[in-house]
Protein backbone atom coordinates (compact mmCIF):
# COMPACT_ATOMS: atom_id res chain seq x y z
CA UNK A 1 0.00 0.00 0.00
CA UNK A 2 1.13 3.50 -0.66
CA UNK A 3 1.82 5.27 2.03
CA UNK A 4 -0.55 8.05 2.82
CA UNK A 5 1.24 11.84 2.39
CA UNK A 6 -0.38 13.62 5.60
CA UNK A 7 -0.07 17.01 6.53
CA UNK A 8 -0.27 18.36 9.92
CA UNK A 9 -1.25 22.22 10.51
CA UNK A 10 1.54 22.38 13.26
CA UNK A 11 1.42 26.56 13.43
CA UNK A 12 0.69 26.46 17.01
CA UNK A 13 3.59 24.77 18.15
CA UNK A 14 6.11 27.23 19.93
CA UNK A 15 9.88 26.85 19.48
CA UNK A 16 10.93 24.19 21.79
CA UNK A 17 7.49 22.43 21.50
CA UNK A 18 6.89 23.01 25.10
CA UNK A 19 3.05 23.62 25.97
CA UNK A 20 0.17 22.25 27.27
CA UNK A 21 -3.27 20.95 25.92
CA UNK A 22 -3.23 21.05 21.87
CA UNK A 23 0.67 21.50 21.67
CA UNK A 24 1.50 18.44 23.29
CA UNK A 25 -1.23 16.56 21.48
CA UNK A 26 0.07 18.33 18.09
CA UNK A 27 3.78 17.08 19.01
CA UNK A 28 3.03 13.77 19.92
CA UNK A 29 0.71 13.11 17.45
CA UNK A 30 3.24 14.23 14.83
CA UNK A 31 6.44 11.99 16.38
CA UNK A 32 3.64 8.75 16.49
CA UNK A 33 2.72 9.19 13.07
CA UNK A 34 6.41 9.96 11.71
CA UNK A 35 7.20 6.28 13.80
CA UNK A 36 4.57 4.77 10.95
CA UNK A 37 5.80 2.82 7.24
CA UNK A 38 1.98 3.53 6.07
CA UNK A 39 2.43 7.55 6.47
CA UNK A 40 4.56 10.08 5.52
CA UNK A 41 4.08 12.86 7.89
CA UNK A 42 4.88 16.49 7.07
CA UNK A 43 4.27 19.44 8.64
CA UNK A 44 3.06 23.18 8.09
CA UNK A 45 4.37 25.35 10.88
CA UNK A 46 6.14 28.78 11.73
CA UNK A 47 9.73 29.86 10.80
CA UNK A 48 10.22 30.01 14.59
CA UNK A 49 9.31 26.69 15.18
CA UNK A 50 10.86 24.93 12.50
CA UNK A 51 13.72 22.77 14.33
CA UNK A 52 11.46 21.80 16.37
CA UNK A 53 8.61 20.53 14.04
CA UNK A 54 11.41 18.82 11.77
CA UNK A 55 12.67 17.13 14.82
CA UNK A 56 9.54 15.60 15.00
CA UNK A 57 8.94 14.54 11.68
CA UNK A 58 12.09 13.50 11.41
CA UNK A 59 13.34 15.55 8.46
CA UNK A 60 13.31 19.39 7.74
CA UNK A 61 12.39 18.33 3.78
CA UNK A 62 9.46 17.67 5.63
CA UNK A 63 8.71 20.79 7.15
CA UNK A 64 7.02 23.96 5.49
CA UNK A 65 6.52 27.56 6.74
CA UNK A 66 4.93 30.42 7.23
CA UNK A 67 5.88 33.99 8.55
CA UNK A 68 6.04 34.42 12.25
CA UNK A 69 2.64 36.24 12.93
CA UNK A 70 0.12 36.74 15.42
CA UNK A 71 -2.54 33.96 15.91
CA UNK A 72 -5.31 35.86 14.37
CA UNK A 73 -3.50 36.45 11.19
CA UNK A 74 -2.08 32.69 10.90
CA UNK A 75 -5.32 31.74 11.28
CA UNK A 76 -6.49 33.62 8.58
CA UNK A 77 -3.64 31.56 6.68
CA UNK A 78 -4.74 28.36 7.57
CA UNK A 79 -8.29 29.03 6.59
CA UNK A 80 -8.07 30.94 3.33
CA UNK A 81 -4.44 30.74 1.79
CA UNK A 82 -3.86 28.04 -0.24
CA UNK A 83 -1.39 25.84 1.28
CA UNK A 84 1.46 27.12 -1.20
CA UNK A 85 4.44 26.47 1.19
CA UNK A 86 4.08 22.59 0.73
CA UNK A 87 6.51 20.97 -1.21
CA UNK A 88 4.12 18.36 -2.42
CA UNK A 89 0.38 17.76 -2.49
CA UNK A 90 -1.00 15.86 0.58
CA UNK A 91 -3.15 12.79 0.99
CA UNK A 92 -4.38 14.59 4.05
CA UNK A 93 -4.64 17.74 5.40
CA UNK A 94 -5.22 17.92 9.14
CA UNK A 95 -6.02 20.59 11.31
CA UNK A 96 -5.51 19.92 15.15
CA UNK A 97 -6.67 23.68 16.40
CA UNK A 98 -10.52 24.52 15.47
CA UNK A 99 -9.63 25.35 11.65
CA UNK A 100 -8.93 23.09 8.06
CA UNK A 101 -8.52 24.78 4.88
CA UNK A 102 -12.17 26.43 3.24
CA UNK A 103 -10.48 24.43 -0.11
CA UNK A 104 -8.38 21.47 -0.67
CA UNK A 105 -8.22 18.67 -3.05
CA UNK A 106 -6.81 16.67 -0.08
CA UNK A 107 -8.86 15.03 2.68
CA UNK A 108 -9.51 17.19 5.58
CA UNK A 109 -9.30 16.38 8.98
CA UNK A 110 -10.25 18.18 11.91
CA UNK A 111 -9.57 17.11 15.31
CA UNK A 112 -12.33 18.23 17.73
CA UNK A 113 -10.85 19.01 21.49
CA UNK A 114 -13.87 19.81 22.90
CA UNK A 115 -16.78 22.29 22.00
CA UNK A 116 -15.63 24.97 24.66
CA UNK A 117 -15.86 27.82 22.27
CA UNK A 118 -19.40 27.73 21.21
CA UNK A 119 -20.66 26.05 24.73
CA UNK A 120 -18.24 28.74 27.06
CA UNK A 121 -18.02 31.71 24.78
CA UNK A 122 -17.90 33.87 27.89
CA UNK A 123 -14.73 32.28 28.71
CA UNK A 124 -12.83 32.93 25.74
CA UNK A 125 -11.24 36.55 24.80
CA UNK A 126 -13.36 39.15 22.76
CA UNK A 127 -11.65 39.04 19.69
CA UNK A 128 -11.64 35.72 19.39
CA UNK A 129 -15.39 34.99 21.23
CA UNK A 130 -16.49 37.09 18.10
CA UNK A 131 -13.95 35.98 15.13
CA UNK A 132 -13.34 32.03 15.40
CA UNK A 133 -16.74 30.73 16.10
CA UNK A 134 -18.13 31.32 12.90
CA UNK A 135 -14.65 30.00 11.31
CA UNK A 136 -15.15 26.82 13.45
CA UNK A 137 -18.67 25.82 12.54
CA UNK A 138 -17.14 26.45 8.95
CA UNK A 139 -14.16 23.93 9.41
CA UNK A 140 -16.68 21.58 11.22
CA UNK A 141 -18.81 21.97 8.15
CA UNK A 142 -16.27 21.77 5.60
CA UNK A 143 -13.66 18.17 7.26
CA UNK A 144 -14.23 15.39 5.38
CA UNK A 145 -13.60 13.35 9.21
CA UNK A 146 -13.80 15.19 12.50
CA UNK A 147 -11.73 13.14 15.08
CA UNK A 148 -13.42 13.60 18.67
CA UNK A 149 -11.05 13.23 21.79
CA UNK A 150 -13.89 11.81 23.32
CA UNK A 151 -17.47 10.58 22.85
CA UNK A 152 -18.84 13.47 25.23
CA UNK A 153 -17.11 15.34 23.08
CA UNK A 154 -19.14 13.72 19.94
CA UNK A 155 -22.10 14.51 22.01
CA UNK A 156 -21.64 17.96 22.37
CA UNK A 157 -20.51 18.06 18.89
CA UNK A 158 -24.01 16.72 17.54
CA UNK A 159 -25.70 19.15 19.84
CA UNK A 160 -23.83 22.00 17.86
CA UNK A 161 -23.59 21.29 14.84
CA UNK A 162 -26.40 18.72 14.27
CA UNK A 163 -25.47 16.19 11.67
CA UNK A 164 -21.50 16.45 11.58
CA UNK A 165 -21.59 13.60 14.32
CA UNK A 166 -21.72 11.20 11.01
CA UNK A 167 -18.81 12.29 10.05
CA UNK A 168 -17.26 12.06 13.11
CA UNK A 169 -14.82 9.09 15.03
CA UNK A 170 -14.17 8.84 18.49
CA UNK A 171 -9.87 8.72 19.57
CA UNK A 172 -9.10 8.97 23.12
CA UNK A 173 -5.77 10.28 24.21
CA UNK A 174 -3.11 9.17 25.99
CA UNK A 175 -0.17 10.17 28.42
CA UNK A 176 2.49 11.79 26.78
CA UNK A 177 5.57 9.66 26.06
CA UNK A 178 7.35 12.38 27.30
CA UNK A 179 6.03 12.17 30.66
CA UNK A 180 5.85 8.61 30.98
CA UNK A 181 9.88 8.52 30.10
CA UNK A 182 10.16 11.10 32.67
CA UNK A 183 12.91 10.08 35.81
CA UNK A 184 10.58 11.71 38.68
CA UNK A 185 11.78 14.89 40.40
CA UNK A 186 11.08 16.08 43.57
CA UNK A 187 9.18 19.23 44.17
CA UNK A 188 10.97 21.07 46.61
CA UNK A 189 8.59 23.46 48.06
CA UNK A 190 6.11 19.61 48.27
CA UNK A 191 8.80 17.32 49.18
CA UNK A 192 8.33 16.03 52.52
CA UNK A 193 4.26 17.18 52.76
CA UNK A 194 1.09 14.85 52.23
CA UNK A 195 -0.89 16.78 49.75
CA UNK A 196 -3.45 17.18 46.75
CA UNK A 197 -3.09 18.03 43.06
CA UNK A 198 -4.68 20.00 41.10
CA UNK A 199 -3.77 20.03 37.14
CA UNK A 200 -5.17 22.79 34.88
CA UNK A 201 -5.37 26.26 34.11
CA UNK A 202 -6.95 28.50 36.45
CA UNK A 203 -10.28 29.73 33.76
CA UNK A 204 -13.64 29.74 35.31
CA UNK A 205 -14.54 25.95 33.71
CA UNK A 206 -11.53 24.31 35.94
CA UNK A 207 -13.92 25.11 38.79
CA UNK A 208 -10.98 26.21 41.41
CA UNK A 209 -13.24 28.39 42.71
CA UNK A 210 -15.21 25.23 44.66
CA UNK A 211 -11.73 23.60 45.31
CA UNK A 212 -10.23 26.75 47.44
CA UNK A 213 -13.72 26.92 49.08
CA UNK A 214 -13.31 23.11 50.23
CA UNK A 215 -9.61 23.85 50.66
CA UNK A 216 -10.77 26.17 53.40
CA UNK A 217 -12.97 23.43 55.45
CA UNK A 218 -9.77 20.85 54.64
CA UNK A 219 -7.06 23.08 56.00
CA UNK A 220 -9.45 23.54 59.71
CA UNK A 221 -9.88 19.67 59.75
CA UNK A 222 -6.11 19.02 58.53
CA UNK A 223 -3.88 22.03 58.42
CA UNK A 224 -0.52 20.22 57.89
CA UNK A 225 -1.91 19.19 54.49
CA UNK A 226 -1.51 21.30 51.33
CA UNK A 227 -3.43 21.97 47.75
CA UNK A 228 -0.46 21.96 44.90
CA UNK A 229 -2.14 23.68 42.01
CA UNK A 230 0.17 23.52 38.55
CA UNK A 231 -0.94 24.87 35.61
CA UNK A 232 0.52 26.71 32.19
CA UNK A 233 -0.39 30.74 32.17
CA UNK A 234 -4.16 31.11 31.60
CA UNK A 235 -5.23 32.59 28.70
CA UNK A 236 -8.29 34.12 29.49
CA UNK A 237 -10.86 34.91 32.48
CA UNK A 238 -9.29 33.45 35.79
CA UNK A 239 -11.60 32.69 38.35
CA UNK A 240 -9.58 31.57 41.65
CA UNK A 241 -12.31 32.16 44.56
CA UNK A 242 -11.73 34.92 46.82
CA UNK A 243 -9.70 32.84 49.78
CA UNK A 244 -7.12 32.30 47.13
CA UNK A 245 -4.33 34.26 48.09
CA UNK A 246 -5.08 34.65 51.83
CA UNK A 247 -4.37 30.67 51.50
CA UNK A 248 -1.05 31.21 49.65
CA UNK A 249 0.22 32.96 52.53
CA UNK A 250 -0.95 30.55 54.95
CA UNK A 251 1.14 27.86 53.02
CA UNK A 252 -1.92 25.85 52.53
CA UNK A 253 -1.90 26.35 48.69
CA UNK A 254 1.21 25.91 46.59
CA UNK A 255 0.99 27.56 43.14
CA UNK A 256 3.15 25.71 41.30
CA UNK A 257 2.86 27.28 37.49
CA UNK A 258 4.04 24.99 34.77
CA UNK A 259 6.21 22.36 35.74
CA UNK A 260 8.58 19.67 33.38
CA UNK A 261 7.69 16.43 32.96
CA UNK A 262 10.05 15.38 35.45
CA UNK A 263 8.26 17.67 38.11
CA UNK A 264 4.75 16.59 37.17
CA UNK A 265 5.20 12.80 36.88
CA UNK A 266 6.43 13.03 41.05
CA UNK A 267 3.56 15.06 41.68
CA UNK A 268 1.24 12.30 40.56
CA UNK A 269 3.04 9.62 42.21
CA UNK A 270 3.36 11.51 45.39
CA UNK A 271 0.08 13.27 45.58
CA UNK A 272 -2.45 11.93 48.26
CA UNK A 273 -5.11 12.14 45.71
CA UNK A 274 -5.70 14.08 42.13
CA UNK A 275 -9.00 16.80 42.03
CA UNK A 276 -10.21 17.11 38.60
CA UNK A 277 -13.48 19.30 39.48
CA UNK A 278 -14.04 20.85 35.79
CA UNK A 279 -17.40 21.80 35.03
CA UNK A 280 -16.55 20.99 31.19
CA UNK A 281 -13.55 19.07 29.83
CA UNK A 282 -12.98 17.43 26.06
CA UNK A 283 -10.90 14.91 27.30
CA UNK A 284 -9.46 15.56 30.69
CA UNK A 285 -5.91 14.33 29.88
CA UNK A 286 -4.71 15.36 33.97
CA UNK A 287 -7.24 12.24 35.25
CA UNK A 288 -5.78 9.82 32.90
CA UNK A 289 -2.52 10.83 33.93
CA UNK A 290 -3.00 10.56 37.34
CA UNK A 291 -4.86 7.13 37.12
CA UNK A 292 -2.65 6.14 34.65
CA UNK A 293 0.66 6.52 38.00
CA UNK A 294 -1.73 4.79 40.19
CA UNK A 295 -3.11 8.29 41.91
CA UNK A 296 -6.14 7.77 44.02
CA UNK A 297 -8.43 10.23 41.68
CA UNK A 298 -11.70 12.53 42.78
CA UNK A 299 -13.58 13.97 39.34
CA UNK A 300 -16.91 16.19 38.54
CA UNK A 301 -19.81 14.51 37.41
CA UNK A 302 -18.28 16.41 33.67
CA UNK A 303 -19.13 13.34 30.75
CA UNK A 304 -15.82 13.71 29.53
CA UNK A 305 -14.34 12.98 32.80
CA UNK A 306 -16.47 10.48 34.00
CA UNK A 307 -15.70 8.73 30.67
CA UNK A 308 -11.87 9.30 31.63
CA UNK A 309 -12.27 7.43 34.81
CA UNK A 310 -13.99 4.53 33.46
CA UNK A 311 -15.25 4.13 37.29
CA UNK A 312 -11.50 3.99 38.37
CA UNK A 313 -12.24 7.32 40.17
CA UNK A 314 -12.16 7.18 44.06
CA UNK A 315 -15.78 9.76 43.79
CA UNK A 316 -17.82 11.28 41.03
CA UNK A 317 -19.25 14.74 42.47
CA UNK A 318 -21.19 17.49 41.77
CA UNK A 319 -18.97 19.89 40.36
CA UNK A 320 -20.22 22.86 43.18
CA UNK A 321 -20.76 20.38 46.11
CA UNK A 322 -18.16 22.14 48.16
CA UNK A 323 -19.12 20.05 51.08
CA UNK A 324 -18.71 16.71 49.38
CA UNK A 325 -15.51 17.94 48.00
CA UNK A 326 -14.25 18.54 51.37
CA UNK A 327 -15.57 15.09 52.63
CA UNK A 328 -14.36 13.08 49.83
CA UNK A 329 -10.64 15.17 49.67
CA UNK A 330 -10.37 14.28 53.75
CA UNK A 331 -11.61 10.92 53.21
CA UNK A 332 -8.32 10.62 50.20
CA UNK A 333 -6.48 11.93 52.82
CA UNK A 334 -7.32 9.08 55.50
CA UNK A 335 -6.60 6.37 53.08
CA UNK A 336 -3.61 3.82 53.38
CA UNK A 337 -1.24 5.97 50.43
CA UNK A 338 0.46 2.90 48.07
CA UNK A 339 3.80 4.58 47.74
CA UNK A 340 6.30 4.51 50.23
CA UNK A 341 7.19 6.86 52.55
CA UNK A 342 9.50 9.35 53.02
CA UNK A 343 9.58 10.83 49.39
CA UNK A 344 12.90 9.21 48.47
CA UNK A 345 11.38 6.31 46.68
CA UNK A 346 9.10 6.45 43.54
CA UNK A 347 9.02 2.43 44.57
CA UNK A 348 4.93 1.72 44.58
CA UNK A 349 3.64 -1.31 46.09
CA UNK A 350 1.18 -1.80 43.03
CA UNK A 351 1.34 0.06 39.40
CA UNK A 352 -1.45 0.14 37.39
CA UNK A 353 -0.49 1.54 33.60
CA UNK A 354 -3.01 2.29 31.32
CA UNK A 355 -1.98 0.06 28.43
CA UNK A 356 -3.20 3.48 25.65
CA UNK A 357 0.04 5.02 24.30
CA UNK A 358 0.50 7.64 21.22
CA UNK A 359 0.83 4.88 18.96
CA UNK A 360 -2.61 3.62 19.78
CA UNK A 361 -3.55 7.08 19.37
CA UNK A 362 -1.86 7.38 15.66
CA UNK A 363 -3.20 3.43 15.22
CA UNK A 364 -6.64 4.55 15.37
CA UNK A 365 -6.63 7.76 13.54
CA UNK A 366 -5.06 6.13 10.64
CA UNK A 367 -7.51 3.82 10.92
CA UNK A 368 -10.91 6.71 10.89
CA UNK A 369 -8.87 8.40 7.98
CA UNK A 370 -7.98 5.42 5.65
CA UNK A 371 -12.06 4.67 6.51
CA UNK A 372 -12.77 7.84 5.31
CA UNK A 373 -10.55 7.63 2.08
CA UNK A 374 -12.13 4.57 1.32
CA UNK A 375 -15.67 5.48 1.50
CA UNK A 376 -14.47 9.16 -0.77
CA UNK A 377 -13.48 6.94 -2.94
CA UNK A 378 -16.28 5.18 -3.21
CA UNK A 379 -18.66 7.96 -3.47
CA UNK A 380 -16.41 9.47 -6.14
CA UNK A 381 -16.57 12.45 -4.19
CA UNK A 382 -13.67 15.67 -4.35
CA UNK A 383 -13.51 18.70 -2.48
């Protein structure tokens, strides 16, 4: 079989490759495929970004690009320019952040995060709660396969954008294999201190608000505990609660910011138990992770994350139950913890891996887009 020529619209990835949430999924998707004999992966990106991108293709013959410019205007490129800086025609053109080309002659494939922007416009920035929405029903309109990180995600999908669910496959994610190779690394201002994790960004859907209202009960009933929060920059509205800061100072929170890999796999092995309390995820990637290094998890009653958990989860709770929050999170903390004590050993006493990797991630969307090349083909159908 030929090998399919597939594209991936790889503009958002920074120099260095180092982000959270559609980044990583962009790089790690990328390196899976590039591991594949039945693709050849290229990918459009930014001048800036261009080692890294051909890193993870594994060739810079591979890589095209674009002018540095501000998001607004590359997605203007991605939308409406033809894709002139390839060097060849693709198979498949796939766009991993809301947008696919309006026109292409190859097949278009949009993956589908989550439905955030149209469900949580209020969250989102003004330029872009007014200027990508329409663009995004457009793309959703207009990809020839819509890859869903999750079947909630289908869901709210459907409820959107009623009949594009037919065009749609579900592909869960996995850990990174960057964090999995990870060698664990202590957390110095942790080290030494039973606490919780949160993972996340600090916008009004993460629901911290309900979380540093609990933390409040927790840190009367068990004050030599501590609520590690870590978490890239937000991008838009931050809600925190108002007990935020006065808890910072009392040492009872630890703002963290974005850690390495090394940093955030010993959180999750160390951590007395993971809070995922989103009122509205995609995927929730931070509850597989934690399940996936044995972490006694808590989540929201959120479809996405209850579909995560896959009733591994140690509670499923209202997302603004602050008092079951608090009862569950003490409960965590009352548990029998499986990893040794002090934290000088990342030695557990049982480890349960999730089996998923990125190459059963790349497996299976191979396997939705060679589906969908077939049944082009067999409708005779060209964009």
């Amino acid at each position: 079989m030929t090998p399919l020529r597939w594209t991936v619209i790889a503009t958002q990835v920074p120099p260095g490759g180092s982000l959270g949430g559609v980044v990583r999924y962009t790089t790690e998707l990328i390196r899976a495929l590039a591991q594949r004999e039945d693709v050849i992966v290229s990918a459009l990106t930014t001048r800036a970004a261009a080692d890294t991108v051909a890193d993870l293709v594994g060739s810079s013959a591979r890589v095209s690009t674009v002018p540095n410019a501000p998001v607004p205007l590359l997605s203007v490129v991605e939308r409406h320019a033809p894709l002139t800086g390839l060097r060849r025609d693709p198979d498949v053109v796939h766009g991993i952040k809301h947008l696919v080309p309006a026109r292409s002659t190859a097949l278009r494939v949009l993956t589908v995060h989550d439905m955030l922007l149209l469900d949580r416009g209020a969250d989102f920035g003004r330029a872009k709660r007014l200027l990508l929405p329409p663009s995004y029903r457009a793309s959703i309109r207009d990809a020839d396969l819509l890859l869903c990180v999750s079947e909630a995600t289908r869901q709210r999908l459907k409820a959107q954008v009623p009949g594009a669910e037919q065009r749609a496959a579900v592909v869960h994610l996995a850990t990174s294999e960057s964090l999995r190779a990870a060698t664990a690394r202590p957390i110095a201002a942790l080290a030494g201190r039973r606490f919780a994790l949160v993972v996340g960004d600090s916008s009004p859907r993460k629901n911290l608000r309900t979380v540093i209202a609990a933390w409040c009960k927790i840190h009367e009933q068990l004050p030599e505990v501590a609520l590690a929060i870590a978490g890239p920059p937000n991008w838009g509205a931050t809600d925190v609660g108002e007990a935020y800061e006065q808890l910072v100072t009392a040492g009872a929170v630890v703002p963290l910011g974005h850690v390495a890999d090394a940093e955030l796999r010993w959180a999750y092995e160390y951590a007395d138990v993971v809070l995922c309390p989103s009122l509205a995820e995609g995927f929730g990637l931070p509850a597989a992770e934690a399940l996936d290094f044995g972490a006694p998890v808590i989540v929201s009653d959120d479809a996405a994350l209850q579909e995560v958990a896959a009733g591994r989860a140690l509670a499923v709770l209202p997302p603004l139950a602050v008092d079951r929050w608090v009862a569950s999170t003490v409960a965590a903390f009352g548990a029998v913890r499986r990893v040794q004590r002090p934290h000088t050993s990342r030695t557990w006493e049982a480890r349960t891996w999730n089996a998923r990797t990125w190459h059963n991630v790349a497996e299976d969307s191979v396997s939705a887009v060679n589906q969908a090349v077939r049944s082009r083909r067999m409708s005779g159908s060209g964009s």
